[in-house]
N, C-alpha and C. Protein backbone atom coordinates (compact mmCIF):
# COMPACT_ATOMS: atom_id res chain seq x y z
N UNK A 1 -18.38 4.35 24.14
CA UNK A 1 -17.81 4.52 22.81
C UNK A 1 -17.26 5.95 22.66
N UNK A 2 -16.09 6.09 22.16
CA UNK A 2 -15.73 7.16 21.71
C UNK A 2 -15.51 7.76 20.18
N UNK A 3 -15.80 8.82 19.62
CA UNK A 3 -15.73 9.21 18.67
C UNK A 3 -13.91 9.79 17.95
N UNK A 4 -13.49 9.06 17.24
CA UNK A 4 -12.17 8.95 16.80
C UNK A 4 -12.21 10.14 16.07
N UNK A 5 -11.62 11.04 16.35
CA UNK A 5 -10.74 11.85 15.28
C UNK A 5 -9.09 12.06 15.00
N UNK A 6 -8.72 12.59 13.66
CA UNK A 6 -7.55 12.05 13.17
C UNK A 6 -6.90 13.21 12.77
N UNK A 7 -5.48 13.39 13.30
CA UNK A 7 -4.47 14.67 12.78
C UNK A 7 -3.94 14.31 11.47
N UNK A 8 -3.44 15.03 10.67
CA UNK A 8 -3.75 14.60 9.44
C UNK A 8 -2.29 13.10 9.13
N UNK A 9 -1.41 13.70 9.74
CA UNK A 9 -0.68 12.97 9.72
C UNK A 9 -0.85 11.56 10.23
N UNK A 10 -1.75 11.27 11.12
CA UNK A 10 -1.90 10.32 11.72
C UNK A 10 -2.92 9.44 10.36
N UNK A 11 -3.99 10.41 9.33
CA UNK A 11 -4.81 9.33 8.49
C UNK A 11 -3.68 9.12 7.49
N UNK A 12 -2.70 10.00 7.59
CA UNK A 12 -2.11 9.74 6.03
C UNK A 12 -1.76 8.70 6.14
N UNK A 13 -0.73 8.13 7.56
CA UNK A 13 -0.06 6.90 7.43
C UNK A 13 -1.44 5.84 7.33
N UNK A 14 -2.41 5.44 8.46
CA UNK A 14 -3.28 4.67 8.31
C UNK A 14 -4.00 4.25 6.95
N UNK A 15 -4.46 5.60 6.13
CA UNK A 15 -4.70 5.43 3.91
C UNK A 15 -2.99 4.70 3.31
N UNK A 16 -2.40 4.92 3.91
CA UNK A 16 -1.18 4.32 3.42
C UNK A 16 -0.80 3.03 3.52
N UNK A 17 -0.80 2.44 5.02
CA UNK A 17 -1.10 0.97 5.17
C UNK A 17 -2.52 0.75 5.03
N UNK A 18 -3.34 0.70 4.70
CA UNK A 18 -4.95 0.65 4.60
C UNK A 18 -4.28 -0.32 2.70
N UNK A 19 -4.07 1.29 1.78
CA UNK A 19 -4.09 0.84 0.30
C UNK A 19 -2.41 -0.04 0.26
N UNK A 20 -1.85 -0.38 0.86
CA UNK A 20 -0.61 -1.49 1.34
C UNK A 20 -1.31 -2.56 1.39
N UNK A 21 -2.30 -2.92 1.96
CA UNK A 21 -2.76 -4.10 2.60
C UNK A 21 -3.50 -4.29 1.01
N UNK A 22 -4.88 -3.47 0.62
CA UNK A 22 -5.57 -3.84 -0.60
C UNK A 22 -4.64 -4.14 -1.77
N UNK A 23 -3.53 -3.91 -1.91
CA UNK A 23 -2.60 -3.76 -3.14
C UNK A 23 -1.79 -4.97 -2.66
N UNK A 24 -1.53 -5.62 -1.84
CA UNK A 24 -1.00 -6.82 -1.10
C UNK A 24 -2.01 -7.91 -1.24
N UNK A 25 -3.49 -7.66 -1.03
CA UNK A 25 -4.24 -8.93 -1.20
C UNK A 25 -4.63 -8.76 -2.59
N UNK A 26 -4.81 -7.91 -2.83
CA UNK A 26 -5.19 -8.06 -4.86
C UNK A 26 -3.90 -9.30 -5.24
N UNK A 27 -2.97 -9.05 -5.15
CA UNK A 27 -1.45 -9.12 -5.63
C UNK A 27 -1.84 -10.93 -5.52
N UNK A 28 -2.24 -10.73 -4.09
CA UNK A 28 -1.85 -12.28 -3.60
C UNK A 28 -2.89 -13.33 -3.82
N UNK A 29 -4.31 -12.67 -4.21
CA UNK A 29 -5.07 -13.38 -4.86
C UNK A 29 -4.76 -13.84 -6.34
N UNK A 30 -4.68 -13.08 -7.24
CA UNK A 30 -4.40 -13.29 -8.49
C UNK A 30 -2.91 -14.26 -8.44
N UNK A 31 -1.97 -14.25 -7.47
CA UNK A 31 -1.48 -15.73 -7.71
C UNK A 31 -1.99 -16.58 -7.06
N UNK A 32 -3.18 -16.97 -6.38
CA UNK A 32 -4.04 -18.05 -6.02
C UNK A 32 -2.89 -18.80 -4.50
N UNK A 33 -2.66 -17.42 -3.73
CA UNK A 33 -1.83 -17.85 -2.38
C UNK A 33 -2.72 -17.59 -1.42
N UNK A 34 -2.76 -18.16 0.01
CA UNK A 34 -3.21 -18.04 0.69
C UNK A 34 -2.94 -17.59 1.87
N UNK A 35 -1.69 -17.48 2.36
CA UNK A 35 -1.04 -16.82 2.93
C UNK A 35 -1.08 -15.38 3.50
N UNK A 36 -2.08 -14.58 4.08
CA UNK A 36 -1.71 -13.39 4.51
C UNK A 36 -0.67 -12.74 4.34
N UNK A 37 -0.21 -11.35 3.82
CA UNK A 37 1.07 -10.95 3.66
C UNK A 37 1.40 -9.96 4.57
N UNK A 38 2.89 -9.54 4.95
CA UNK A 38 3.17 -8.83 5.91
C UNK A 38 2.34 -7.38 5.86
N UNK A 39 2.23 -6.86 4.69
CA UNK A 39 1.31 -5.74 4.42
C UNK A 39 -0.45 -5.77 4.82
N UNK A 40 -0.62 -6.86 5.30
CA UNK A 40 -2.13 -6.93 5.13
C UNK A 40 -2.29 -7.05 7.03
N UNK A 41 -1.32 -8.18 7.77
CA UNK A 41 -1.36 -8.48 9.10
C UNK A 41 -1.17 -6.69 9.72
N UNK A 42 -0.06 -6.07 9.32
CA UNK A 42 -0.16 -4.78 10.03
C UNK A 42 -1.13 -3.63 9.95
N UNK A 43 -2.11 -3.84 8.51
CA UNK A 43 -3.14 -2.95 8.83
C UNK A 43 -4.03 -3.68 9.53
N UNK A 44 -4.32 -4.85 9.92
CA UNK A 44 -5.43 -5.57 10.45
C UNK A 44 -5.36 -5.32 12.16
N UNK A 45 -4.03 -5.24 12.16
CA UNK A 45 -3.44 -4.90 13.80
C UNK A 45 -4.01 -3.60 14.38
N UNK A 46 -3.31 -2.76 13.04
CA UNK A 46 -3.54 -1.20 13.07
C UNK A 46 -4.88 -1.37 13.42
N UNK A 47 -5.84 -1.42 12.49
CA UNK A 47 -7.43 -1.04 12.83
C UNK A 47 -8.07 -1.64 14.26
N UNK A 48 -7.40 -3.05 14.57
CA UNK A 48 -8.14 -3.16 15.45
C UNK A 48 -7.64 -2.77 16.90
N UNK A 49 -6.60 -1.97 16.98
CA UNK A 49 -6.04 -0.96 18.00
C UNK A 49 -7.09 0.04 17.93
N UNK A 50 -7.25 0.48 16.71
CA UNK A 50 -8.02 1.60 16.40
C UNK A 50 -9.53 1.66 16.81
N UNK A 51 -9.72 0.25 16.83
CA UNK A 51 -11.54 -0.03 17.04
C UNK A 51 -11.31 -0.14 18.74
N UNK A 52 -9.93 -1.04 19.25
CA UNK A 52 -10.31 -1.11 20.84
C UNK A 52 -9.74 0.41 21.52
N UNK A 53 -9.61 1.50 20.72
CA UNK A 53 -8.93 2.38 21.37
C UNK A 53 -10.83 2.78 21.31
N UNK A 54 -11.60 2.98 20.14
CA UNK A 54 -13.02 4.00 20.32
C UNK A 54 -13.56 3.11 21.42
N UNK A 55 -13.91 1.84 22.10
CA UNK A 55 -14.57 1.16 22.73
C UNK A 55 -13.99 1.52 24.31
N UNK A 56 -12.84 1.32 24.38
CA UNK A 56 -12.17 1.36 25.75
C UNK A 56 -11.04 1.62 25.50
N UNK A 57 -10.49 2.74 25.69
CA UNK A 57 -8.83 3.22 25.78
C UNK A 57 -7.94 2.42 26.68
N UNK A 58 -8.71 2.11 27.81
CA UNK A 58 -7.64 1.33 29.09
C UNK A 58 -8.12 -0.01 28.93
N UNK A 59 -8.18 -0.68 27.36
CA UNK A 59 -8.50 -2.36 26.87
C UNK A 59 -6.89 -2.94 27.39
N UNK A 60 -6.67 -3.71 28.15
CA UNK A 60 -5.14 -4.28 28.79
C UNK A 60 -4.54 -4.67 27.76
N UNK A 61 -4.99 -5.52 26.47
CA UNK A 61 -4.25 -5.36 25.24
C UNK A 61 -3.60 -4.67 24.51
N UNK A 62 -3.66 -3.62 24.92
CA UNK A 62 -3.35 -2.18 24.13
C UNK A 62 -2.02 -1.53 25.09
N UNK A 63 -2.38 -2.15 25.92
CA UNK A 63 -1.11 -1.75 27.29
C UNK A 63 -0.86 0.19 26.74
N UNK A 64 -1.52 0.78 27.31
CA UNK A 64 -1.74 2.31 27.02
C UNK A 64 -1.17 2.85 28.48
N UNK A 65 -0.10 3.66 27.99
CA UNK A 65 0.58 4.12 28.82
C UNK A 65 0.95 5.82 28.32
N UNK A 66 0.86 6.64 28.83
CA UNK A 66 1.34 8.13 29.19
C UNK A 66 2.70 7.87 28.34
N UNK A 67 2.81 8.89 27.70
CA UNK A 67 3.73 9.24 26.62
C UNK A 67 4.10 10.56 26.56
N UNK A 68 5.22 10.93 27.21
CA UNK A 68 5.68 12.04 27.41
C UNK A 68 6.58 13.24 26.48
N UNK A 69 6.89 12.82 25.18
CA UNK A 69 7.90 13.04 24.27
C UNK A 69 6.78 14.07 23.32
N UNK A 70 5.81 13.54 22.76
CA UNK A 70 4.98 14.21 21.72
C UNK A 70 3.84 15.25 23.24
N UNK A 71 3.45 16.60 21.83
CA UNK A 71 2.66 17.39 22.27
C UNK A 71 1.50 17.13 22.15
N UNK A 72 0.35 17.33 23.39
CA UNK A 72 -1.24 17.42 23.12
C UNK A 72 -1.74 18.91 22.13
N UNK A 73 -2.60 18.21 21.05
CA UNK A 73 -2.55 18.70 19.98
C UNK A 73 -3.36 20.16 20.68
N UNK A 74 -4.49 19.78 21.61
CA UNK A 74 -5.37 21.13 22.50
C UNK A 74 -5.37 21.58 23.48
N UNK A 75 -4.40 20.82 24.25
CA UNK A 75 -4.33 21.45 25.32
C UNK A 75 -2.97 20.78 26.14
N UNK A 76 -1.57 21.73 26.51
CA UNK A 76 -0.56 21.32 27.00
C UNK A 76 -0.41 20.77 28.05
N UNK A 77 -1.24 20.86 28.34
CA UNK A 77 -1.77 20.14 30.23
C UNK A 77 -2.02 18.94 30.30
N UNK A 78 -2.60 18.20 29.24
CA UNK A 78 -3.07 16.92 29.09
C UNK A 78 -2.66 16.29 28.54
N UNK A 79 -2.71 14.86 29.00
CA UNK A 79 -1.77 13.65 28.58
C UNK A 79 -1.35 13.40 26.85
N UNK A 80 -0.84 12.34 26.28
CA UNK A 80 -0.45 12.02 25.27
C UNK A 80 -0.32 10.68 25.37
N UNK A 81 -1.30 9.41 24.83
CA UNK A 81 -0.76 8.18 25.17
C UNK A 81 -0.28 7.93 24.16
N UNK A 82 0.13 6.25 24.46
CA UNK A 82 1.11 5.59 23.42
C UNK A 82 0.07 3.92 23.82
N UNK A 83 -0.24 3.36 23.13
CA UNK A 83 -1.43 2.02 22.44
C UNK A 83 -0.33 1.62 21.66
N UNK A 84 -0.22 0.05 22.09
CA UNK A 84 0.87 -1.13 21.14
C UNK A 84 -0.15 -1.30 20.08
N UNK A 85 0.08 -1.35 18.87
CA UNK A 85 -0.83 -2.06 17.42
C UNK A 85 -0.13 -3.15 17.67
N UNK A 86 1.33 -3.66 17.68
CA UNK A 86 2.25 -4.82 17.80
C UNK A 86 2.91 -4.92 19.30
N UNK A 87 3.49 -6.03 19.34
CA UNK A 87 4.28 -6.42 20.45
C UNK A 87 5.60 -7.22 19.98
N UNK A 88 6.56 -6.96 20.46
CA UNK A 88 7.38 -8.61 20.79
C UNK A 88 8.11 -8.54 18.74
N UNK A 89 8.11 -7.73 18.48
CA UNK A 89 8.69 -7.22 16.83
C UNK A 89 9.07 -6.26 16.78
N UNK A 90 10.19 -6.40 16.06
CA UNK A 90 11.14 -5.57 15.34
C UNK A 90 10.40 -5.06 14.25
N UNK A 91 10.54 -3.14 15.21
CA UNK A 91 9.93 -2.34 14.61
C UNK A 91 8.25 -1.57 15.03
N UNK A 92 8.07 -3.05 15.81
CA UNK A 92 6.70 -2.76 16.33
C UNK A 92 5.84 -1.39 15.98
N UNK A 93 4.59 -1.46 15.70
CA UNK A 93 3.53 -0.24 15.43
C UNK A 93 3.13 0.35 17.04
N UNK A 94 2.88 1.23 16.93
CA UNK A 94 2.77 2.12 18.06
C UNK A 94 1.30 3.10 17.54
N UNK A 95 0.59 3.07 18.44
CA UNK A 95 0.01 4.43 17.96
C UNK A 95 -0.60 5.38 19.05
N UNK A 96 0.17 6.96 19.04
CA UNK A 96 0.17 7.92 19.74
C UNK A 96 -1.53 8.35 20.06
N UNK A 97 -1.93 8.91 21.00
CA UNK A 97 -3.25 9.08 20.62
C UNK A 97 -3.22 10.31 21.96
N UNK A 98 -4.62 11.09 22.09
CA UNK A 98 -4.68 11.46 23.30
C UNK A 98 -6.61 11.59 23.40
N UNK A 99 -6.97 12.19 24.20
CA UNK A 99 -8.11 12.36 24.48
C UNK A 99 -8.78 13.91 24.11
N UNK A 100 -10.13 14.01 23.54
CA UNK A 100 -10.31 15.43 23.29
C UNK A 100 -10.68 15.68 21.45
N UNK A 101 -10.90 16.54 20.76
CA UNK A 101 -11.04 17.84 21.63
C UNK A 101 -12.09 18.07 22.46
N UNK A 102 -13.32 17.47 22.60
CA UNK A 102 -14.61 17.18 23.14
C UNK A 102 -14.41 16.17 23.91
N UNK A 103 -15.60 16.10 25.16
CA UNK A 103 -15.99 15.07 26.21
C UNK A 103 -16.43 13.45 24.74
N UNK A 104 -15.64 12.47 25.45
CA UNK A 104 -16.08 10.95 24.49
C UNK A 104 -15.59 11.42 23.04
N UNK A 105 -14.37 12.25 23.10
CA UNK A 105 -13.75 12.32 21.88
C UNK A 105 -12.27 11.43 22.07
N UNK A 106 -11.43 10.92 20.82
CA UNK A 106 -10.04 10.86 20.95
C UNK A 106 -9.21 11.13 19.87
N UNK A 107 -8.68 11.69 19.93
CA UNK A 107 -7.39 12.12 18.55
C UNK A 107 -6.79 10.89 18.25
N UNK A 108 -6.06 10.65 17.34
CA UNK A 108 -5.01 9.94 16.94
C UNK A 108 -4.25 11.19 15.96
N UNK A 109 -3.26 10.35 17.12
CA UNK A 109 -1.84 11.71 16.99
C UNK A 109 -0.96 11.16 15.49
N UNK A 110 -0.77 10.33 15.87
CA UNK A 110 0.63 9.39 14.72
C UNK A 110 -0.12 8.03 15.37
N UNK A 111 0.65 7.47 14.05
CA UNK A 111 0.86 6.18 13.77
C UNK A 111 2.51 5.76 13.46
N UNK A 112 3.32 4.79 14.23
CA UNK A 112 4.86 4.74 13.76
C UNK A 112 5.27 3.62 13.96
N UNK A 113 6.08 3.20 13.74
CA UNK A 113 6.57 2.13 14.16
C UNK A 113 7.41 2.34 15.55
N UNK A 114 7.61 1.55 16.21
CA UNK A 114 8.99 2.26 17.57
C UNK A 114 10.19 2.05 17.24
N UNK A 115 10.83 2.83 17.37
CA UNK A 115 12.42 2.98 17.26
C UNK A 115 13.33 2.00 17.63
């Protein structure tokens, strides 16, 4: 297990789709739908990237690959990955992450969609 920590930018977006999703199922209860809404499936994605990134970073679902574009927040020497939240969609969630600042630590860098 690893212990998740978060750049700030990276919780803002996650509190952002987090209260997206609660403000999406309030919404969608009170008209008595049942339907999951697009706001609610992408934080559910999000988190559980987030839960298989603290358990196992190299989970094959996550297809985690070296990401060369963004900076390591502690140290320039060391990697920067990139973890699918989505696949196979327009727009897909991405989330940047790296390892550190401590042994069984991991940052989360950003959260974005891909370009």
């Amino acid at each position: 297990m690893f212990e998740v920590n978060w750049l700030r930018r990276a919780r803002g977006t996650y509190d952002e789709l987090k209260k997206a999703a609660a403000k999406s199922l309030e919404s969608r209860t009170k008209k008595g739908r049942k339907k999951t809404t697009q706001a609610e499936g992408l934080f559910k994605q999000v988190a559980k990237t987030i839960s298989l990134l603290s358990t196992n970073p190299r989970h094959p679902g996550l297809q985690t690959h070296p990401y060369m574009t963004l900076e390591h927040p502690y140290d320039n020497k060391e990697k920067v990955f990139e973890a699918y939240a989505q696949n196979n969609t327009s727009g897909a969630y991405r989330v940047f992450w790296c390892y550190g600042p401590d042994k069984k630590q991991i940052t989360i860098i950003a959260i974005t969609p891909h370009p």
